[in-house]
N, C-alpha and C. Protein backbone atom coordinates (compact mmCIF):
# COMPACT_ATOMS: atom_id res chain seq x y z
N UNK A 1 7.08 -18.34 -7.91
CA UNK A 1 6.95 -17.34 -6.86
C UNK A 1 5.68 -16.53 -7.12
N UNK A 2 4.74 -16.43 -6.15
CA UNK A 2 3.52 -15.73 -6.21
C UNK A 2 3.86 -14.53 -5.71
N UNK A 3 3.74 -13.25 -6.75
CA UNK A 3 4.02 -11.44 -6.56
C UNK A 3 2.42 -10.85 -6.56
N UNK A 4 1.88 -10.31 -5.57
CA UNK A 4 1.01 -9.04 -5.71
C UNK A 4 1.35 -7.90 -5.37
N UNK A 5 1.31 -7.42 -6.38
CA UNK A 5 0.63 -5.66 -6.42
C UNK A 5 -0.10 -4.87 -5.67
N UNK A 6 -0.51 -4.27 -5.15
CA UNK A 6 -1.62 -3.53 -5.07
C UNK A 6 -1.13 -2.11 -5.87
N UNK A 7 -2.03 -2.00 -6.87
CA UNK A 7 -1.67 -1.02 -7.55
C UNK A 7 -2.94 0.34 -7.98
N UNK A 8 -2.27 1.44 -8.52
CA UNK A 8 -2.86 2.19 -8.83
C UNK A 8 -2.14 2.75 -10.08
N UNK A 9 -3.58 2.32 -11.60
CA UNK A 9 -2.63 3.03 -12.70
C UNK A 9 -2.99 4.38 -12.92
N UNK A 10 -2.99 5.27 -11.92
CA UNK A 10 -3.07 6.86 -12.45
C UNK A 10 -1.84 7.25 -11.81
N UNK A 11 -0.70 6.51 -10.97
CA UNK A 11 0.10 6.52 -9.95
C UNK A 11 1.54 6.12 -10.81
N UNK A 12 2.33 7.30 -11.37
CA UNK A 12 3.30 6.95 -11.98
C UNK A 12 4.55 6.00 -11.03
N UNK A 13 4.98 5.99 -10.08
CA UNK A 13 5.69 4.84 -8.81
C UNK A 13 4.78 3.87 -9.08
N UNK A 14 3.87 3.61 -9.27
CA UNK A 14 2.61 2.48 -9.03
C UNK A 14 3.13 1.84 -10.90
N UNK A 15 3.03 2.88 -11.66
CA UNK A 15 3.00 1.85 -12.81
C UNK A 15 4.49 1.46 -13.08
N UNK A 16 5.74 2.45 -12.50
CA UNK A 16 6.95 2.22 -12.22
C UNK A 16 7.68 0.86 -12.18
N UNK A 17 6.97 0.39 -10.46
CA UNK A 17 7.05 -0.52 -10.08
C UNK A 17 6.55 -2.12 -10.96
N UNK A 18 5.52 -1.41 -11.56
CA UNK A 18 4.57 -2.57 -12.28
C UNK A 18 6.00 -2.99 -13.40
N UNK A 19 6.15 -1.57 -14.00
CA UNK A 19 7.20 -2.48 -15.28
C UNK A 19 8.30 -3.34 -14.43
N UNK A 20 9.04 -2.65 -13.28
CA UNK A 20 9.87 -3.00 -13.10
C UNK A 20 9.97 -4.80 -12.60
N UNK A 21 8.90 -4.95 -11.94
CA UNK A 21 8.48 -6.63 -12.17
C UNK A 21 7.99 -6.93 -13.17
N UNK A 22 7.94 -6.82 -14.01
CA UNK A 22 7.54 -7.12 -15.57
C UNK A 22 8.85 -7.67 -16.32
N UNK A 23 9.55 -6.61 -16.16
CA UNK A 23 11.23 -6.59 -16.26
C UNK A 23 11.73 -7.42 -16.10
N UNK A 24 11.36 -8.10 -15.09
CA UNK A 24 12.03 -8.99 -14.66
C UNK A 24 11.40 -10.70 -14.69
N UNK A 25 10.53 -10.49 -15.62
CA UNK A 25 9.83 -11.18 -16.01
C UNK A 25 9.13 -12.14 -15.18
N UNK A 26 8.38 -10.83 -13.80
CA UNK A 26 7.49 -11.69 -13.14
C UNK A 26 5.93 -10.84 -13.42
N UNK A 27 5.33 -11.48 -13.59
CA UNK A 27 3.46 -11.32 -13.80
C UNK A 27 2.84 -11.33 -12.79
N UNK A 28 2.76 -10.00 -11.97
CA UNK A 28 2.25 -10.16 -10.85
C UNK A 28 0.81 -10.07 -10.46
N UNK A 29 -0.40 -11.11 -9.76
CA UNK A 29 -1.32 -10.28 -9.03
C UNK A 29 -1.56 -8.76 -8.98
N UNK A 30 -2.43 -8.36 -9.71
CA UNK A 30 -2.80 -6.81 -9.93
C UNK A 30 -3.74 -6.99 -9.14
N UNK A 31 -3.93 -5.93 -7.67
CA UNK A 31 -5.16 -5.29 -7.71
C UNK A 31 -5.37 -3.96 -7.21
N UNK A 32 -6.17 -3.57 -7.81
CA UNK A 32 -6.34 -2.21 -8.23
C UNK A 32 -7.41 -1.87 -6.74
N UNK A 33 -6.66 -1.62 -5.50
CA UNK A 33 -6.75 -1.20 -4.50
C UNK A 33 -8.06 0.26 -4.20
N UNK A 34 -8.09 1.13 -4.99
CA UNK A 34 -9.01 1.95 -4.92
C UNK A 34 -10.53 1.34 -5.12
N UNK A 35 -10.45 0.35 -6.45
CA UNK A 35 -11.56 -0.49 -6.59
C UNK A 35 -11.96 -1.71 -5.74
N UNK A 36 -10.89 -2.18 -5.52
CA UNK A 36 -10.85 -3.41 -4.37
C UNK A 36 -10.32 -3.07 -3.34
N UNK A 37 -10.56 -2.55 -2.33
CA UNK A 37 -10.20 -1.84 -1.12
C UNK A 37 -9.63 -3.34 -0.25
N UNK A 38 -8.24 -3.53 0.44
CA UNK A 38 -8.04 -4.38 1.17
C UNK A 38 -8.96 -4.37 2.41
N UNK A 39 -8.80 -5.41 3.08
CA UNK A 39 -9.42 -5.85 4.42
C UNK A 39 -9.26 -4.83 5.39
N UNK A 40 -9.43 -4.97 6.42
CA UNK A 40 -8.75 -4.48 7.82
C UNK A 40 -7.69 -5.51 8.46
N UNK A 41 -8.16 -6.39 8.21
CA UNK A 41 -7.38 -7.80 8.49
C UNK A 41 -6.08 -7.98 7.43
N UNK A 42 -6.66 -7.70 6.19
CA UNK A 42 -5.36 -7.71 5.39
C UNK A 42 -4.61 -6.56 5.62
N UNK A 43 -4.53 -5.49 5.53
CA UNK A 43 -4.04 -3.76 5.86
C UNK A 43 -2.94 -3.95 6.98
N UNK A 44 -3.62 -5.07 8.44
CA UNK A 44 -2.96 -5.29 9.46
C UNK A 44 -1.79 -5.89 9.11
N UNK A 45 -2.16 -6.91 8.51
CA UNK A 45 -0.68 -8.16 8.15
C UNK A 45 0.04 -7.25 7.19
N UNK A 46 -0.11 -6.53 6.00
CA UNK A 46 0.53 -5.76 5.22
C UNK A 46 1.33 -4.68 5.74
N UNK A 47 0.82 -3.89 6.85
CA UNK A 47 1.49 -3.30 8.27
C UNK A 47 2.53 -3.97 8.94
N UNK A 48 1.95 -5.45 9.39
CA UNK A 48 2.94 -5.69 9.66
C UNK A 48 4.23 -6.10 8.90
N UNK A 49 4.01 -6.69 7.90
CA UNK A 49 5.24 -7.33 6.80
C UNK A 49 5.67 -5.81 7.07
N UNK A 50 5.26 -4.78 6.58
CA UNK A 50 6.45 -3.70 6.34
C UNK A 50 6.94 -3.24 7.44
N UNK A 51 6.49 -3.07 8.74
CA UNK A 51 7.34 -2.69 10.19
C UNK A 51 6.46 -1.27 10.23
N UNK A 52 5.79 -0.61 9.45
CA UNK A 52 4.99 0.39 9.66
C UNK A 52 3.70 0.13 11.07
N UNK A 53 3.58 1.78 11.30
CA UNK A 53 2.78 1.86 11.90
C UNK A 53 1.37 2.33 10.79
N UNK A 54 0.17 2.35 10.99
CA UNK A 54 -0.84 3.02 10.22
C UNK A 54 -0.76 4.33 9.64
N UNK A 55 -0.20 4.90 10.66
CA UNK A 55 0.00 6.48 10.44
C UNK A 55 1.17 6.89 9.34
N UNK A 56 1.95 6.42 9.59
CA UNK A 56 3.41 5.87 8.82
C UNK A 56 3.14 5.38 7.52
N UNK A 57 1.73 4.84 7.40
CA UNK A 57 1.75 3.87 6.01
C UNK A 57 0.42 4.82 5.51
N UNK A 58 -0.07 5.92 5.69
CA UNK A 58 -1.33 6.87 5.07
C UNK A 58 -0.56 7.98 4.00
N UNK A 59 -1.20 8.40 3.25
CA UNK A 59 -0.89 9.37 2.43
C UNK A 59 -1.07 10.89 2.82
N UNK A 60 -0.89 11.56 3.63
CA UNK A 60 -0.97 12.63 4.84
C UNK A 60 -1.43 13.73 3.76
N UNK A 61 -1.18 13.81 2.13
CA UNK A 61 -1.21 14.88 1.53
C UNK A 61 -2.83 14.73 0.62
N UNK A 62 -3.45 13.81 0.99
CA UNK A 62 -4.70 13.45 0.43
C UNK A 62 -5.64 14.57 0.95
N UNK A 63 -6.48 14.64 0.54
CA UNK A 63 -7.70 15.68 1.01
C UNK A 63 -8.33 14.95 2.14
N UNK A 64 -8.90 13.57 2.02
CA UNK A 64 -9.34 12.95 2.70
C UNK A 64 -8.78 13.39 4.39
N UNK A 65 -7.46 12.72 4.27
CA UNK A 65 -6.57 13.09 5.71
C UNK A 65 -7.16 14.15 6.15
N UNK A 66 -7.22 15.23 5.98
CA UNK A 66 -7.47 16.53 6.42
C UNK A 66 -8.51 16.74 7.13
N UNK A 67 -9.69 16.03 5.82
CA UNK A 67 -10.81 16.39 6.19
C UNK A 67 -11.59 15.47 7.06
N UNK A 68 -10.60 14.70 7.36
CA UNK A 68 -11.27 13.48 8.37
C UNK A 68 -9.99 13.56 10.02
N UNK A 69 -9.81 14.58 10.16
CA UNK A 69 -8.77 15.07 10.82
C UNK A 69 -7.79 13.96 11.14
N UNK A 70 -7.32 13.48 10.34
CA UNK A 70 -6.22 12.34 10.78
C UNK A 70 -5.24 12.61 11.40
N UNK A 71 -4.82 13.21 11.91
CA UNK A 71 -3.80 14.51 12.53
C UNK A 71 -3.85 14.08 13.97
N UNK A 72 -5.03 13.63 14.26
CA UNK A 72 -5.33 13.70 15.43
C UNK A 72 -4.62 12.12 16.72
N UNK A 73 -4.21 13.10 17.58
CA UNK A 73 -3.63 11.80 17.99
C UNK A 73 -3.92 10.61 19.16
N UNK A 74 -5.32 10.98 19.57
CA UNK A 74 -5.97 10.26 20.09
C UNK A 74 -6.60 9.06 18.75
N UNK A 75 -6.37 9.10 17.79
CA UNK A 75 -6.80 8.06 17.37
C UNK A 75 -6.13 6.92 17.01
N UNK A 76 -6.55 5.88 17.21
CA UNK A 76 -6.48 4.41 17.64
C UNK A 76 -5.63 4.55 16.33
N UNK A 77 -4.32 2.51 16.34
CA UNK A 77 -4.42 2.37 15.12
C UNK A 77 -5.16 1.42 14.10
N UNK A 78 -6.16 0.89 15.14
CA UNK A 78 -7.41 0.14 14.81
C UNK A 78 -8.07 1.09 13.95
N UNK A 79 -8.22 2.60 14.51
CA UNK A 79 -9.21 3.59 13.85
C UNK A 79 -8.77 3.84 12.17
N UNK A 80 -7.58 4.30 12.50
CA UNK A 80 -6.68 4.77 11.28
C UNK A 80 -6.84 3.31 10.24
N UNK A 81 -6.92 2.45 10.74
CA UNK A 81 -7.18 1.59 9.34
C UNK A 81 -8.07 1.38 8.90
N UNK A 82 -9.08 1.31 10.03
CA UNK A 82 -10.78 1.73 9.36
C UNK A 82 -10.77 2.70 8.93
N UNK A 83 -10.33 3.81 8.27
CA UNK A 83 -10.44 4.81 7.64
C UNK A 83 -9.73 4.40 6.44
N UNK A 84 -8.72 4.29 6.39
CA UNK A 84 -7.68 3.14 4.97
C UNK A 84 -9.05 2.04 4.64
N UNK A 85 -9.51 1.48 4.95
CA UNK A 85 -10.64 0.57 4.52
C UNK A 85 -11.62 1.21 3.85
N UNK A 86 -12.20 2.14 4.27
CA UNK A 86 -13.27 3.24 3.91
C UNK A 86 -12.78 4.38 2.88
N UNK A 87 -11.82 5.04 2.83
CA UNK A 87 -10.94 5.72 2.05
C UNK A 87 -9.52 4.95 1.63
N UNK A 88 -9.85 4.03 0.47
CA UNK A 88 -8.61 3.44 0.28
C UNK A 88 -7.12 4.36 -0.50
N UNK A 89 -8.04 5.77 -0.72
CA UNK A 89 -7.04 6.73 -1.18
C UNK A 89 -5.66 6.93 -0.38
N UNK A 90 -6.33 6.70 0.81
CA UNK A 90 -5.19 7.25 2.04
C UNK A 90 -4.05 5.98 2.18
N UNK A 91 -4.20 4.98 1.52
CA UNK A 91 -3.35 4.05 1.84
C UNK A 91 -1.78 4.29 0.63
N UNK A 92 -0.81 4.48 1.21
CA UNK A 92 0.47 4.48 0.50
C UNK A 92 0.55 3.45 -0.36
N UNK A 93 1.08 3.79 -1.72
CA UNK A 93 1.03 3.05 -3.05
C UNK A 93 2.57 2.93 -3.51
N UNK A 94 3.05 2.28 -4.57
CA UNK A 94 2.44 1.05 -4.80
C UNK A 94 2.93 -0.45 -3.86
N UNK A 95 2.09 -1.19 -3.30
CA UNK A 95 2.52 -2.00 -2.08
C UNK A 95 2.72 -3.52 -2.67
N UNK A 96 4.13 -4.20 -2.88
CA UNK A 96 4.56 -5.29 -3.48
C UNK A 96 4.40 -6.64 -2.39
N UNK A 97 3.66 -7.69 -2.59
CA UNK A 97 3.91 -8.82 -1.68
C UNK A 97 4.63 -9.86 -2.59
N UNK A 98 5.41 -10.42 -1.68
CA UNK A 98 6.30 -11.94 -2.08
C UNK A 98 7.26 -12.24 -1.40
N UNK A 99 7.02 -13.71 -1.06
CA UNK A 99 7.73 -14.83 -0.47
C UNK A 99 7.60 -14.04 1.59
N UNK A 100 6.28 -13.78 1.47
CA UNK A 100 6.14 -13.50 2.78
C UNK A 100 6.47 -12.05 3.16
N UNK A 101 6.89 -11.43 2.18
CA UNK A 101 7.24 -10.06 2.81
C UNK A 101 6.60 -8.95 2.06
N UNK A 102 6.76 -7.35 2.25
CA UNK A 102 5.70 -6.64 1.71
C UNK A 102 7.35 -5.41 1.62
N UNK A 103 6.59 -4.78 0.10
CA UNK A 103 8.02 -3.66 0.06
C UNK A 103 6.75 -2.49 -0.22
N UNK A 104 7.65 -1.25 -0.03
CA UNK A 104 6.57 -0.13 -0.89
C UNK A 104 7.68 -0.02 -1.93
N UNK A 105 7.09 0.37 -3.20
CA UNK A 105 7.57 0.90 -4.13
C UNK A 105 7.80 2.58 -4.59
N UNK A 106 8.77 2.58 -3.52
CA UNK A 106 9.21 3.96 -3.44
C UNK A 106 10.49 4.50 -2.66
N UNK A 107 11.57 4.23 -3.71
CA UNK A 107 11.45 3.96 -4.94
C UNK A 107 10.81 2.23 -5.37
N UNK A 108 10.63 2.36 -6.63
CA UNK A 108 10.35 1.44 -7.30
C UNK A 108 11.41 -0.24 -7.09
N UNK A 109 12.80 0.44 -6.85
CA UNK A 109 13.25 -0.36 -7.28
C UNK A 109 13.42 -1.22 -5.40
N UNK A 110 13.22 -0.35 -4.73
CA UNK A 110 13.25 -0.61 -3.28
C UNK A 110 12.08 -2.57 -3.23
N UNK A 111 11.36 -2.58 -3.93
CA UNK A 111 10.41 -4.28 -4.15
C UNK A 111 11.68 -5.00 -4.44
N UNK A 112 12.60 -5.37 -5.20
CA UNK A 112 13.48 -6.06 -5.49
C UNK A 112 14.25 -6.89 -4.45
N UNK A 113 14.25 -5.65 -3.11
CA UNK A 113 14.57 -6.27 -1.89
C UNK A 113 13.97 -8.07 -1.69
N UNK A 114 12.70 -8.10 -1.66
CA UNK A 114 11.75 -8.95 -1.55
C UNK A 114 11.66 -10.16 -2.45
N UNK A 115 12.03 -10.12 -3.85
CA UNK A 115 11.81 -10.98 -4.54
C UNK A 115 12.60 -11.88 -4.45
């Protein structure tokens, strides 16, 4: 079974999650999302696996949000992910893929669904 991550290790849920597939003795695809910023194309399909909308899947308490008025509700959800592309801060962590489906890890143990 192929597991990715998208992770962040300054993100205690993020490294949470990491043991907890570890645990279970799967080795998952790490990537470290702030450094490797997903697609727009990928962000979309990852949206969709989880049933989220963009807005739904941003981190609202980031500085970024604020200062890029994300609030706002004329904006697209084409827009809102070009901004998740460009500020990968704003994207909700830690995000588990496998066997076709996508969990957030939050809680942690909420990925297990998936495996």
């Amino acid at each position: 079974m192929s597991v990715t991550i998208y992770h962040n290790p300054k993100c205690s849920k993020s490294r949470a999650t990491l043991e907890l597939l570890r645990g279970k003795g799967i080795e998952p695809e790490i990537i470290e999302y702030l450094k490797t910023p997903p697609s727009a194309d990928t962000l979309q399909s990852i949206l969709e696996k989880l049933g989220l909308s963009p807005r739904e899947f941003m981190r609202k308490k980031e500085d970024e949000y604020e200062e890029l008025e994300l609030d706002n509700p004329t904006l697209t959800d084409h827009e809102l992910i070009a901004f998740m592309v460009q500020n990968p801060s704003l994207i909700e962590r830690p995000i588990v893929i496998a066997n076709g489906k996508a969990a957030l890890g939050r809680p942690p143990e909420q990925v297990l669904d998936i495996l």
